[in-house]
PDB file of N, CA and C in Angstrom:
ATOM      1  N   UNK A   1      93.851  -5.509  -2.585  1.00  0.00           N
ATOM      2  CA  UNK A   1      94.786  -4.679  -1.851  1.00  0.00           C
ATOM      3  C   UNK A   1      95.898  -4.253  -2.795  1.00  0.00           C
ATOM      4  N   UNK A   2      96.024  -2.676  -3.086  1.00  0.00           N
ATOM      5  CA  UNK A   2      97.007  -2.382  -3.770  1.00  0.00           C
ATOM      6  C   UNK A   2      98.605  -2.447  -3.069  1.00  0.00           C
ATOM      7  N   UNK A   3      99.533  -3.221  -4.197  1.00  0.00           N
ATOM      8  CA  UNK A   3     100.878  -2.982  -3.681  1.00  0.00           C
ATOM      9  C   UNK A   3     101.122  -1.857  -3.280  1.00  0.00           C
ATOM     10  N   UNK A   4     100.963  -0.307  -3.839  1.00  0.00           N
ATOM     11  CA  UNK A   4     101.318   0.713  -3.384  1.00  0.00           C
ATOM     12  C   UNK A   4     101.255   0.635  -2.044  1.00  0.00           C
ATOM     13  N   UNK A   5     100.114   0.475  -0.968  1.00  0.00           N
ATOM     14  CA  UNK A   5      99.455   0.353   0.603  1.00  0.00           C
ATOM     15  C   UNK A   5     101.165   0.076   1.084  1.00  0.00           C
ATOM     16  N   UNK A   6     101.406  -1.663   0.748  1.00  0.00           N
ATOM     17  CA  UNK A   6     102.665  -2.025   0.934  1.00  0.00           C
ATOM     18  C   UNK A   6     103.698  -1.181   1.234  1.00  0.00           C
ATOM     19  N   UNK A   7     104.181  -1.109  -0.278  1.00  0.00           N
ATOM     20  CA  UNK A   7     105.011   0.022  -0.594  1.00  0.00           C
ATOM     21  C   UNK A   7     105.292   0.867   0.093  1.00  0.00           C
ATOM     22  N   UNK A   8     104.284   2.148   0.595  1.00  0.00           N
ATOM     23  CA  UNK A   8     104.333   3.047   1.188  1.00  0.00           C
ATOM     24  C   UNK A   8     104.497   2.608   2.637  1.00  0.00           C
ATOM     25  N   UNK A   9     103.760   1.634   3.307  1.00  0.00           N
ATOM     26  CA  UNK A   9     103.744   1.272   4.269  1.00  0.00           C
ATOM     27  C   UNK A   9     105.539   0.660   5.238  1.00  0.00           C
ATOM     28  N   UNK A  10     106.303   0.322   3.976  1.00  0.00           N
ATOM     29  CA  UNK A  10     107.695  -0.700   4.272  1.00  0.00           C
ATOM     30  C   UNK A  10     108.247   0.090   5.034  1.00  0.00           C
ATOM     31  N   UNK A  11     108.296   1.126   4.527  1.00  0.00           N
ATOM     32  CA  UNK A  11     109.574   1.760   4.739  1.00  0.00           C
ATOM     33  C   UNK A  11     109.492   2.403   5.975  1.00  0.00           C
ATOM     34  N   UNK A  12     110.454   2.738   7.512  1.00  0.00           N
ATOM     35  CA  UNK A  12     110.285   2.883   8.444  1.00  0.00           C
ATOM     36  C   UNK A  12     109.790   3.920   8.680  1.00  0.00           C
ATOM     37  N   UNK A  13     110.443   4.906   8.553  1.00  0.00           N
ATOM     38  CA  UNK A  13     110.030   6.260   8.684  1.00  0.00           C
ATOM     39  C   UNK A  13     108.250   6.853   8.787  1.00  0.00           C
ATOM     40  N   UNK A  14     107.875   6.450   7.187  1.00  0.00           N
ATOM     41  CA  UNK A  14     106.390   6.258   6.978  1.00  0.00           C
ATOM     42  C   UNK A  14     105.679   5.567   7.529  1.00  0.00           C
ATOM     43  N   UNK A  15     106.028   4.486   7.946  1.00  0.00           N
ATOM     44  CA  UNK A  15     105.025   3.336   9.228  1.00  0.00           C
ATOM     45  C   UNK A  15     105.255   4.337  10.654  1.00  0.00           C
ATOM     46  N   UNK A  16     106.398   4.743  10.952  1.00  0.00           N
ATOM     47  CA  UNK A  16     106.250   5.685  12.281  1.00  0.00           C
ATOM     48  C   UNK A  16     105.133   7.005  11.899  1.00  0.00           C
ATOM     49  N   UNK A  17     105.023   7.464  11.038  1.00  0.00           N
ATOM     50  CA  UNK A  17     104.606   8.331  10.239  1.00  0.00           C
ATOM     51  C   UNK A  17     102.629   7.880  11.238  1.00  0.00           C
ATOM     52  N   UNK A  18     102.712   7.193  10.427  1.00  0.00           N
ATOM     53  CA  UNK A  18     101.238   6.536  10.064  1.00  0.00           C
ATOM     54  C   UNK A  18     100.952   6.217  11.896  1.00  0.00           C
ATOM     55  N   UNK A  19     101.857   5.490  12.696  1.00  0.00           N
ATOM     56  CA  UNK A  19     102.214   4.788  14.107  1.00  0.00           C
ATOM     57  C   UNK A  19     101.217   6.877  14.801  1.00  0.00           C
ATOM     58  N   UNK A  20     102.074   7.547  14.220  1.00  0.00           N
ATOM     59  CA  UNK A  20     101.826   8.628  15.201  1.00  0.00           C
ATOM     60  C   UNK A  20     100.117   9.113  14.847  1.00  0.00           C
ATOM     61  N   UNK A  21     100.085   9.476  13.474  1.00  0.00           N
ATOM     62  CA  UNK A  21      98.908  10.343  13.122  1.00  0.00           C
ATOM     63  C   UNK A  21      97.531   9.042  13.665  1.00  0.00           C
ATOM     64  N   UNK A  22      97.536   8.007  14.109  1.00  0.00           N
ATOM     65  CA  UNK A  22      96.880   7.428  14.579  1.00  0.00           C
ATOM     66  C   UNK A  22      95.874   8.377  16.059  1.00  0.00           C
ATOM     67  N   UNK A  23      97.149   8.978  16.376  1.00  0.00           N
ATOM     68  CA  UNK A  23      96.452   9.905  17.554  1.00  0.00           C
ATOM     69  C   UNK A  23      95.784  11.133  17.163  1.00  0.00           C
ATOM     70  N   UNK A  24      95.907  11.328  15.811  1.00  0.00           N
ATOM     71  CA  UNK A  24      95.321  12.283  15.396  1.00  0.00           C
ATOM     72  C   UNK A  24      96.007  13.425  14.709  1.00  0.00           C
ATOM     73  N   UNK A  25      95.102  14.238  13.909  1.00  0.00           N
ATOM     74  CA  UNK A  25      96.354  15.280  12.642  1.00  0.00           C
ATOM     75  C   UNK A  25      97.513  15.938  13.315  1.00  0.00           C
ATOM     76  N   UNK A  26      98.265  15.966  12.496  1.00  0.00           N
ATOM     77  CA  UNK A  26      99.865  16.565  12.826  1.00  0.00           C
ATOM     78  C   UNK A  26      99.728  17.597  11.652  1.00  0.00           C
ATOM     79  N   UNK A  27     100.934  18.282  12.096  1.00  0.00           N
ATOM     80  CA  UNK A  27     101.386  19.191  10.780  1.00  0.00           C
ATOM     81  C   UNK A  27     102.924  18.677  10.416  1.00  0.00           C
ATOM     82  N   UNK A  28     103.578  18.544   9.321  1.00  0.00           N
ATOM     83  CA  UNK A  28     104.793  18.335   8.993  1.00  0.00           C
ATOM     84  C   UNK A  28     105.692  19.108  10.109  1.00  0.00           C
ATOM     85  N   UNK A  29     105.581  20.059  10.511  1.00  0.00           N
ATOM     86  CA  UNK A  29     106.288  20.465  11.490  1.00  0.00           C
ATOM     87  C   UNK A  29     106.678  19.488  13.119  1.00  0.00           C
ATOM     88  N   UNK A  30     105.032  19.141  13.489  1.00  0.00           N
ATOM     89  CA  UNK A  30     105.078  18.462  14.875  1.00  0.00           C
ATOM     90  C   UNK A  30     105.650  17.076  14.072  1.00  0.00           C
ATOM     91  N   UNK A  31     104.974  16.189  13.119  1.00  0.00           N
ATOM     92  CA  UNK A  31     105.663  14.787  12.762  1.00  0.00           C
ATOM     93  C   UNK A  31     107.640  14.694  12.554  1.00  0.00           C
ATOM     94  N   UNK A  32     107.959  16.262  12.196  1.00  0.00           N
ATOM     95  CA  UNK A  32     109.159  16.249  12.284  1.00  0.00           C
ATOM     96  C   UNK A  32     110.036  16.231  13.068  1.00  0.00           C
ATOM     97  N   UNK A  33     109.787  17.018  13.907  1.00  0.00           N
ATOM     98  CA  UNK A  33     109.655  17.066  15.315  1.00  0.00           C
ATOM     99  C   UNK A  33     109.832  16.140  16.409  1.00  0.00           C
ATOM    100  N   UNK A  34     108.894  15.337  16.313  1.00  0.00           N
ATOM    101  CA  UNK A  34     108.553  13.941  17.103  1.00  0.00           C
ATOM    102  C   UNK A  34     109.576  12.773  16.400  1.00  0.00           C
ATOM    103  N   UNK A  35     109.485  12.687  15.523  1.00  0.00           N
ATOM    104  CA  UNK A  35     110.524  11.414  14.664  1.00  0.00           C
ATOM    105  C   UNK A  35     111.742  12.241  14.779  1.00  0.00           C
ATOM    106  N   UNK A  36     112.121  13.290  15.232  1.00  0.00           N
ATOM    107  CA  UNK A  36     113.474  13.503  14.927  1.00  0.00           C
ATOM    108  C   UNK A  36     113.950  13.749  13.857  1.00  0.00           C
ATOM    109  N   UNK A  37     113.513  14.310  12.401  1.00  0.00           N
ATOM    110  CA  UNK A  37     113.845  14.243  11.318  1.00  0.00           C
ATOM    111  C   UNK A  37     113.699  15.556  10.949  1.00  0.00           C
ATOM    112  N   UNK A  38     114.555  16.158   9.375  1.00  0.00           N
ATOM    113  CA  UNK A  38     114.359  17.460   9.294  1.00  0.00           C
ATOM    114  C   UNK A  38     112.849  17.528   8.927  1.00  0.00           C
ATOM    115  N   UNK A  39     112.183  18.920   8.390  1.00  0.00           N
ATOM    116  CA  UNK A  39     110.936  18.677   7.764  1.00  0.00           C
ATOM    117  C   UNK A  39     110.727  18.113   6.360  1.00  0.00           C
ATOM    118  N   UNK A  40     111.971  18.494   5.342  1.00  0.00           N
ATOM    119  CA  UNK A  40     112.009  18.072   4.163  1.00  0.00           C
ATOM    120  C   UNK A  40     111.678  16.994   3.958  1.00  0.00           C
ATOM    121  N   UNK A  41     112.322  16.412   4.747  1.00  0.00           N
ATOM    122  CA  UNK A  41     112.388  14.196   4.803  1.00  0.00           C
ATOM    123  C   UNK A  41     111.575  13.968   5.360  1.00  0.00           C
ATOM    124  N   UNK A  42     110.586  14.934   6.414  1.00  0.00           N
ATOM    125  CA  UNK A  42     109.119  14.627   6.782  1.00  0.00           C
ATOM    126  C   UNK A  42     108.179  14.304   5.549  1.00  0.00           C
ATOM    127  N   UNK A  43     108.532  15.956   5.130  1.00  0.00           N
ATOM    128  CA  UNK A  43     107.471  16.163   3.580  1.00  0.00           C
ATOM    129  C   UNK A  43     107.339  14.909   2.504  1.00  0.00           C
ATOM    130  N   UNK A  44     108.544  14.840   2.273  1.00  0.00           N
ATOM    131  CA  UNK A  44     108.921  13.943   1.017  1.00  0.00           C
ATOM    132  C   UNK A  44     108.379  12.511   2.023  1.00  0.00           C
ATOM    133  N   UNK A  45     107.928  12.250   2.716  1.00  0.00           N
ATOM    134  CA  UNK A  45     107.529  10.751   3.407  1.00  0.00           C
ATOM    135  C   UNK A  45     106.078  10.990   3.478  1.00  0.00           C
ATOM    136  N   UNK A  46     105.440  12.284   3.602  1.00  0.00           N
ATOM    137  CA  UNK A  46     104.010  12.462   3.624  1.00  0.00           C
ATOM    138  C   UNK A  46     103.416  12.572   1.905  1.00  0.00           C
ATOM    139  N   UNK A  47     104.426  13.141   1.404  1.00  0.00           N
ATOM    140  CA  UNK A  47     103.929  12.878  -0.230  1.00  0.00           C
ATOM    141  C   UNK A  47     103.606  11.949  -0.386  1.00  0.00           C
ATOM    142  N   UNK A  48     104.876  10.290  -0.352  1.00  0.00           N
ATOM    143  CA  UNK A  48     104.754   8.959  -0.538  1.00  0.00           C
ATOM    144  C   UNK A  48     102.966   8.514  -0.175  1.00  0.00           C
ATOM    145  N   UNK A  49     102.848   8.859   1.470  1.00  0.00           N
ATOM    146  CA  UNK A  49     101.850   8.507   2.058  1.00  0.00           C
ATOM    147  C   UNK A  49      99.995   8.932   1.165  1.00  0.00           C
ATOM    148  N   UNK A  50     100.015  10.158   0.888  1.00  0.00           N
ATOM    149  CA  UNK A  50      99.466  10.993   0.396  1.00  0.00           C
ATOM    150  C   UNK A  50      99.466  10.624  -0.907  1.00  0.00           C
ATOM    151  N   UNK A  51      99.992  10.160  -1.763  1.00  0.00           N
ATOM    152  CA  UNK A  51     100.405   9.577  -2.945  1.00  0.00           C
ATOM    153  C   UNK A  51      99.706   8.530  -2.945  1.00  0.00           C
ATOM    154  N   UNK A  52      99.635   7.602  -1.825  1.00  0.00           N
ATOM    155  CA  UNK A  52      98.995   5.963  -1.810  1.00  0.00           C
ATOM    156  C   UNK A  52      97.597   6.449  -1.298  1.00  0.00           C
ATOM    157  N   UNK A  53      97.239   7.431  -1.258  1.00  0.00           N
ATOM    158  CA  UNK A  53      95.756   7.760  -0.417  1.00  0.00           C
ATOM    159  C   UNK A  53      95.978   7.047   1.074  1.00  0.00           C
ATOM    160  N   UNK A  54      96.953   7.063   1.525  1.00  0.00           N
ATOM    161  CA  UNK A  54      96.976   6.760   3.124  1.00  0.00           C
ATOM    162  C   UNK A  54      96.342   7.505   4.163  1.00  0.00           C
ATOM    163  N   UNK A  55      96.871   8.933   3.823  1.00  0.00           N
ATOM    164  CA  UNK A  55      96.619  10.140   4.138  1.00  0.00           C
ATOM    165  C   UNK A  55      96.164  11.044   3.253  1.00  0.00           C
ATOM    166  N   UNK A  56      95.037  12.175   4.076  1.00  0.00           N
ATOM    167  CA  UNK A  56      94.609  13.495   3.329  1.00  0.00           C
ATOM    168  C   UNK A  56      95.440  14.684   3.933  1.00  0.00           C
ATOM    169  N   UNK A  57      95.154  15.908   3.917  1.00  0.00           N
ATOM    170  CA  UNK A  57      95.932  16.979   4.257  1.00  0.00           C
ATOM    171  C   UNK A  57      94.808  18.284   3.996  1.00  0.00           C
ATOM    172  N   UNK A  58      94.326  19.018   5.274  1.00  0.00           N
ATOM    173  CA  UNK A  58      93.165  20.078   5.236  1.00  0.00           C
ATOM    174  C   UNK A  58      94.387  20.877   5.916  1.00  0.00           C
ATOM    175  N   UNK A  59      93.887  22.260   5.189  1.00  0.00           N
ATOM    176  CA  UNK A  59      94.562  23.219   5.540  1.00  0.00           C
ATOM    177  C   UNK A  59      93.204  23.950   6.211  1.00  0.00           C
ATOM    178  N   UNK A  60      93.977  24.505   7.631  1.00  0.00           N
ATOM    179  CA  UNK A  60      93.765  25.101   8.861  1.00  0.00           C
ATOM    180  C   UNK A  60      94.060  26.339   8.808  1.00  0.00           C
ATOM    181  N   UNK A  61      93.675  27.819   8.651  1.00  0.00           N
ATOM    182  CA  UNK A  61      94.442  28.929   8.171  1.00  0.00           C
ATOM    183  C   UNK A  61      95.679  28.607   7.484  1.00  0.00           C
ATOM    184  N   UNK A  62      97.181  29.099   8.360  1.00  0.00           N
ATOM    185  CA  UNK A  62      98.099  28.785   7.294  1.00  0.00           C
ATOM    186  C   UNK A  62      98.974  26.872   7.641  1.00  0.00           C
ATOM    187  N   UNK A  63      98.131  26.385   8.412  1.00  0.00           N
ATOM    188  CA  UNK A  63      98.655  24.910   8.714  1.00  0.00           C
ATOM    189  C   UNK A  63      97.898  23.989   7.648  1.00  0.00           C
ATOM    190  N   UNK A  64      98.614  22.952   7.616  1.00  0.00           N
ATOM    191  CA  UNK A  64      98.238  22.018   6.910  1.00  0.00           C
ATOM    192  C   UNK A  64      98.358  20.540   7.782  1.00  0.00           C
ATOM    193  N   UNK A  65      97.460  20.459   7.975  1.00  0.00           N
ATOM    194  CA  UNK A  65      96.971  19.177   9.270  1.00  0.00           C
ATOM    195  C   UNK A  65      96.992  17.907   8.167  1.00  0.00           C
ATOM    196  N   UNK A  66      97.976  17.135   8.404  1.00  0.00           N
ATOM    197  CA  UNK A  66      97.521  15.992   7.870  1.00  0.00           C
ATOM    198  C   UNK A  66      96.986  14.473   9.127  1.00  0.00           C
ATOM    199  N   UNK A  67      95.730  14.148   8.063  1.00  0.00           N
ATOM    200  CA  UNK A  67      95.676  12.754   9.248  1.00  0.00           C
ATOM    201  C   UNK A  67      95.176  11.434   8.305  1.00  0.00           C
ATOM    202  N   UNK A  68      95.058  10.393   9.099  1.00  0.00           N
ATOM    203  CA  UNK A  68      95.392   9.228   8.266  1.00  0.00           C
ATOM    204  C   UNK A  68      93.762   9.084   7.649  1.00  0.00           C
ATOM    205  N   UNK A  69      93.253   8.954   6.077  1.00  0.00           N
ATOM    206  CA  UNK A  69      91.796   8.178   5.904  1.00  0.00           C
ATOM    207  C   UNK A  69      91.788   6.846   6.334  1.00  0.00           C
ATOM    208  N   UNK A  70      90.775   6.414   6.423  1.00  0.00           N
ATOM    209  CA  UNK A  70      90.232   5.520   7.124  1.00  0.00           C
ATOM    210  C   UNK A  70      90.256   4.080   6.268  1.00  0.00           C
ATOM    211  N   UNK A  71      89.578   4.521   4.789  1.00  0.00           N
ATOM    212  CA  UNK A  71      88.931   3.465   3.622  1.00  0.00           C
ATOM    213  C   UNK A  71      90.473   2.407   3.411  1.00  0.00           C
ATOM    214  N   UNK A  72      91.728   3.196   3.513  1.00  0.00           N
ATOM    215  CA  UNK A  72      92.832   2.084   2.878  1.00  0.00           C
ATOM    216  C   UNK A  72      92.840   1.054   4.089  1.00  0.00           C
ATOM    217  N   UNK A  73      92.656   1.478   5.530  1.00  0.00           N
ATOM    218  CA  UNK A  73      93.192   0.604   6.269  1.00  0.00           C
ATOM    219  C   UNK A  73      92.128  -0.437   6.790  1.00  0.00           C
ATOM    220  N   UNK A  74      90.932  -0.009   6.042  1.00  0.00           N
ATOM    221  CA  UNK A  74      90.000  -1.041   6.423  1.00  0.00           C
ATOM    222  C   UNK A  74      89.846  -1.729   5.368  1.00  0.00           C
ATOM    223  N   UNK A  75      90.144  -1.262   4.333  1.00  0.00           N
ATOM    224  CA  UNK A  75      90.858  -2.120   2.786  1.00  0.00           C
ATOM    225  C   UNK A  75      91.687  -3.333   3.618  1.00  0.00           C
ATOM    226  N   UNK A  76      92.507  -2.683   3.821  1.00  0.00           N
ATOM    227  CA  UNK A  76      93.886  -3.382   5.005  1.00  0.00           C
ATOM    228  C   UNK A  76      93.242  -4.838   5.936  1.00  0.00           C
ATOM    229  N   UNK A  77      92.269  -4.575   6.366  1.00  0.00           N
ATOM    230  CA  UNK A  77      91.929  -5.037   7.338  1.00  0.00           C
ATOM    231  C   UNK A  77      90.915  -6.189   6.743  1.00  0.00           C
ATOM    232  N   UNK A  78      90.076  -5.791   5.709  1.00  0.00           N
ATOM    233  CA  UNK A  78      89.462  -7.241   5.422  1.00  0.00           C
ATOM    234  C   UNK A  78      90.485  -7.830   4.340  1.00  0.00           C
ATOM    235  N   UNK A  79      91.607  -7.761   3.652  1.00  0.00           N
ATOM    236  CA  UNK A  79      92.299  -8.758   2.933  1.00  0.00           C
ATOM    237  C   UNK A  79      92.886  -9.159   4.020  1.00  0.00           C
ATOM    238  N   UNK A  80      93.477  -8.743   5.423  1.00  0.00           N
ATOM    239  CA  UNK A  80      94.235  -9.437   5.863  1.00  0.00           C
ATOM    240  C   UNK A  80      93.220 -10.688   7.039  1.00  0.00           C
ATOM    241  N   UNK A  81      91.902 -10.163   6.786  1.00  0.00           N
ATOM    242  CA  UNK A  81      91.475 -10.873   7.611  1.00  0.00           C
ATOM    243  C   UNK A  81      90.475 -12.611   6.749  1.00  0.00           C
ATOM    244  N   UNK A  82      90.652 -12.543   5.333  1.00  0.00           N
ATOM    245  CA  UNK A  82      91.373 -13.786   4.540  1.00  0.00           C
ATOM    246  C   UNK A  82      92.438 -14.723   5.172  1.00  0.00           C
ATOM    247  N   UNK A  83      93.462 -14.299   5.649  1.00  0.00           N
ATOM    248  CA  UNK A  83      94.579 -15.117   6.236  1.00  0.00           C
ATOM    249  C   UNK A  83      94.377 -15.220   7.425  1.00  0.00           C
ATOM    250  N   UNK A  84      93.620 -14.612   8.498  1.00  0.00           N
ATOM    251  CA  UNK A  84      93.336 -15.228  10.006  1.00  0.00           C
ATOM    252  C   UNK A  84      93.391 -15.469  10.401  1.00  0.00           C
ATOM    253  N   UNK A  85      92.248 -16.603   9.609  1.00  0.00           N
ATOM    254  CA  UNK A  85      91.688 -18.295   9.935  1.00  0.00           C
ATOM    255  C   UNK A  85      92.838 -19.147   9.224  1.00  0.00           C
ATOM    256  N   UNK A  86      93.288 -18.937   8.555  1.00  0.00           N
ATOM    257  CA  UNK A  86      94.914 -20.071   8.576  1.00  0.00           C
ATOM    258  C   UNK A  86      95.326 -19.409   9.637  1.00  0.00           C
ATOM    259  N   UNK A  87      96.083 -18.522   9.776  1.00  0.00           N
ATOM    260  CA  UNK A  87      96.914 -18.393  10.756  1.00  0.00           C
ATOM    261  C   UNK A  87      96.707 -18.410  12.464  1.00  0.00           C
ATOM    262  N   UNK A  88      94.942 -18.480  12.308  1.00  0.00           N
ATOM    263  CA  UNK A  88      94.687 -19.151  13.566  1.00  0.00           C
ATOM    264  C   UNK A  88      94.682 -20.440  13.835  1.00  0.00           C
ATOM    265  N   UNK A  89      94.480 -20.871  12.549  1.00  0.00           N
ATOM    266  CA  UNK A  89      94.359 -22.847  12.796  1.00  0.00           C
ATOM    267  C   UNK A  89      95.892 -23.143  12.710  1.00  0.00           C
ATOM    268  N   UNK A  90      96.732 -22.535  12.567  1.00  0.00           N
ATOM    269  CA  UNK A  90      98.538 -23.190  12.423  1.00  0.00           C
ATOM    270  C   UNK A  90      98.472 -22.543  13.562  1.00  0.00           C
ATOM    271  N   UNK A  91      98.117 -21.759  14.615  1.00  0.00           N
ATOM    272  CA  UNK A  91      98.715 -21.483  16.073  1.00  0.00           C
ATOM    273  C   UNK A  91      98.384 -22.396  16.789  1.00  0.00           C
ATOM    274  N   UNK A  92      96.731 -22.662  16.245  1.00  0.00           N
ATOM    275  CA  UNK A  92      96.130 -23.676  17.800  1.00  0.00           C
ATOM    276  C   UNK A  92      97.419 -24.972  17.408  1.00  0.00           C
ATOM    277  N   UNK A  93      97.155 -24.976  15.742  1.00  0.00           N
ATOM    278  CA  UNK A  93      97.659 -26.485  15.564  1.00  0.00           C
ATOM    279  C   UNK A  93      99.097 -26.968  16.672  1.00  0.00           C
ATOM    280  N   UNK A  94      99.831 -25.476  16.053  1.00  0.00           N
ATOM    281  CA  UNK A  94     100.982 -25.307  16.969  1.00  0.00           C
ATOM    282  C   UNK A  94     100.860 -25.664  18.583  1.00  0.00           C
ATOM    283  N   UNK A  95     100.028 -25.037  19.052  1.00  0.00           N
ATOM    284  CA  UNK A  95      99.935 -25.033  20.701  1.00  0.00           C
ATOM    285  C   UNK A  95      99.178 -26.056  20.688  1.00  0.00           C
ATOM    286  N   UNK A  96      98.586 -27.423  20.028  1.00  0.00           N
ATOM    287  CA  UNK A  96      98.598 -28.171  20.409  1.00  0.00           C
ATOM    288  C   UNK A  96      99.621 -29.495  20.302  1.00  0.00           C
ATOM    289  N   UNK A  97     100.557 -28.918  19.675  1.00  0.00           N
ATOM    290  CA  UNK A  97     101.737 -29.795  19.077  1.00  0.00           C
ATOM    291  C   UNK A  97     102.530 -29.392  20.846  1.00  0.00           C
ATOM    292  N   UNK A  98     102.613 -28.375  21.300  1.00  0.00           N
ATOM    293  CA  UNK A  98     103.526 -27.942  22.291  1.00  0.00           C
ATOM    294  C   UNK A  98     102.773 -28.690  23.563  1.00  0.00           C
ATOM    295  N   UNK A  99     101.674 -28.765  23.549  1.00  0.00           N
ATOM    296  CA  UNK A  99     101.449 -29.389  24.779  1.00  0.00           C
ATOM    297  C   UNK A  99     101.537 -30.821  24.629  1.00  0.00           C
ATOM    298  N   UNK A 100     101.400 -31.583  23.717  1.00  0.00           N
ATOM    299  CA  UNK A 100     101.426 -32.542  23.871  1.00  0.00           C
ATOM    300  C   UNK A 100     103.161 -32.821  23.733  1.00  0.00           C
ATOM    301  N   UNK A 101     104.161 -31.942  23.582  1.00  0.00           N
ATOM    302  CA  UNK A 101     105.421 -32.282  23.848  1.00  0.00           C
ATOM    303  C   UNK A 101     105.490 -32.142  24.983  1.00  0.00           C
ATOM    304  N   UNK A 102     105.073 -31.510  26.061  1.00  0.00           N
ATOM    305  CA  UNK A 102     105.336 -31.089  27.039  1.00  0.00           C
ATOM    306  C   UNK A 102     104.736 -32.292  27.717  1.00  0.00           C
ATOM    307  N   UNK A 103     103.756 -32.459  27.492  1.00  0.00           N
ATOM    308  CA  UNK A 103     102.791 -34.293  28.252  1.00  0.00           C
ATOM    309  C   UNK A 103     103.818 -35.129  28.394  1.00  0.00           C
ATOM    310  N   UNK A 104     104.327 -35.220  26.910  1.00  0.00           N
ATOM    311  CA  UNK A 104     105.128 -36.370  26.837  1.00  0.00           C
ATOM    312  C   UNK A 104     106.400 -36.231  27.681  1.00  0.00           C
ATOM    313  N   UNK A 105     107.306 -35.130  27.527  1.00  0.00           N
ATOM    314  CA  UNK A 105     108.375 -35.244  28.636  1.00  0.00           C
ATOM    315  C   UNK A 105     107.962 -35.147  29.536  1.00  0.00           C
ATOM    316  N   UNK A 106     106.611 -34.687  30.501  1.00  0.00           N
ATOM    317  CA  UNK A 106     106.064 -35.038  31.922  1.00  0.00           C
ATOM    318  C   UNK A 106     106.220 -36.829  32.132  1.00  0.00           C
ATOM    319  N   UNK A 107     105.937 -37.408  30.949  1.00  0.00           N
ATOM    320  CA  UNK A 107     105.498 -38.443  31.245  1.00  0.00           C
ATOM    321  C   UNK A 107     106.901 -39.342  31.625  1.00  0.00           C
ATOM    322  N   UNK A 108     108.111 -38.828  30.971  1.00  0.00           N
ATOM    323  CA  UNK A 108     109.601 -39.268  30.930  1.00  0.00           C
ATOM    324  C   UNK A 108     110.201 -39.156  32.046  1.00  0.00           C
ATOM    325  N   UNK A 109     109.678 -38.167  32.958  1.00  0.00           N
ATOM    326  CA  UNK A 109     109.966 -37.705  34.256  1.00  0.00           C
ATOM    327  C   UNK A 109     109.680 -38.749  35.370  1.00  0.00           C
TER     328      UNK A 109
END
């Protein structure tokens, strides 16, 4: 998993970015639009994105539709799915640490 993914990913704007085109291509105009932002500071956040291969960008007559590729976030998806299985065995571990606190002050009662 490249740091860039990260990188591009931190910063708010660009995660809302990414949050929206999930529903499907935008043009810098509608993403600007929707986030509330001018288009410039749209653009310059779709470069970043576009830069990390997050996103592609097909031009539509004179629009330019950008929407999210697929390959980084399923990149995304099997490194994070390495950590899981820890982080499923420290929940159960957890929720079984909680019930048996909870036994025990039943039992104090």
């Amino acid at each position: 998993m490249e740091l860039t993914t990260f990188n591009a990913l931190a910063e708010p704007s660009r995660f809302r970015i990414v949050n929206l085109l999930q529903k499907g291509p935008l043009t810098v105009g509608e993403i600007a639009e929707r986030l509330d932002i001018r288009q410039p500071q749209a653009s310059k956040h779709l470069k970043v994105l576009l830069d990390a291969g997050l996103v592609e960008v097909r031009a539509d007559a004179n629009r330019r539709n950008y929407m999210l590729r697929l390959e980084p976030f399923q990149e995304l998806d099997r490194w994070l799915d390495n950590y899981r299985s820890i982080w499923n065995e420290r929940f159960d571990n957890l929720d079984d640490y909680l019930e048996k606190l909870q036994s025990d002050m039943k039992k104090r009662e």
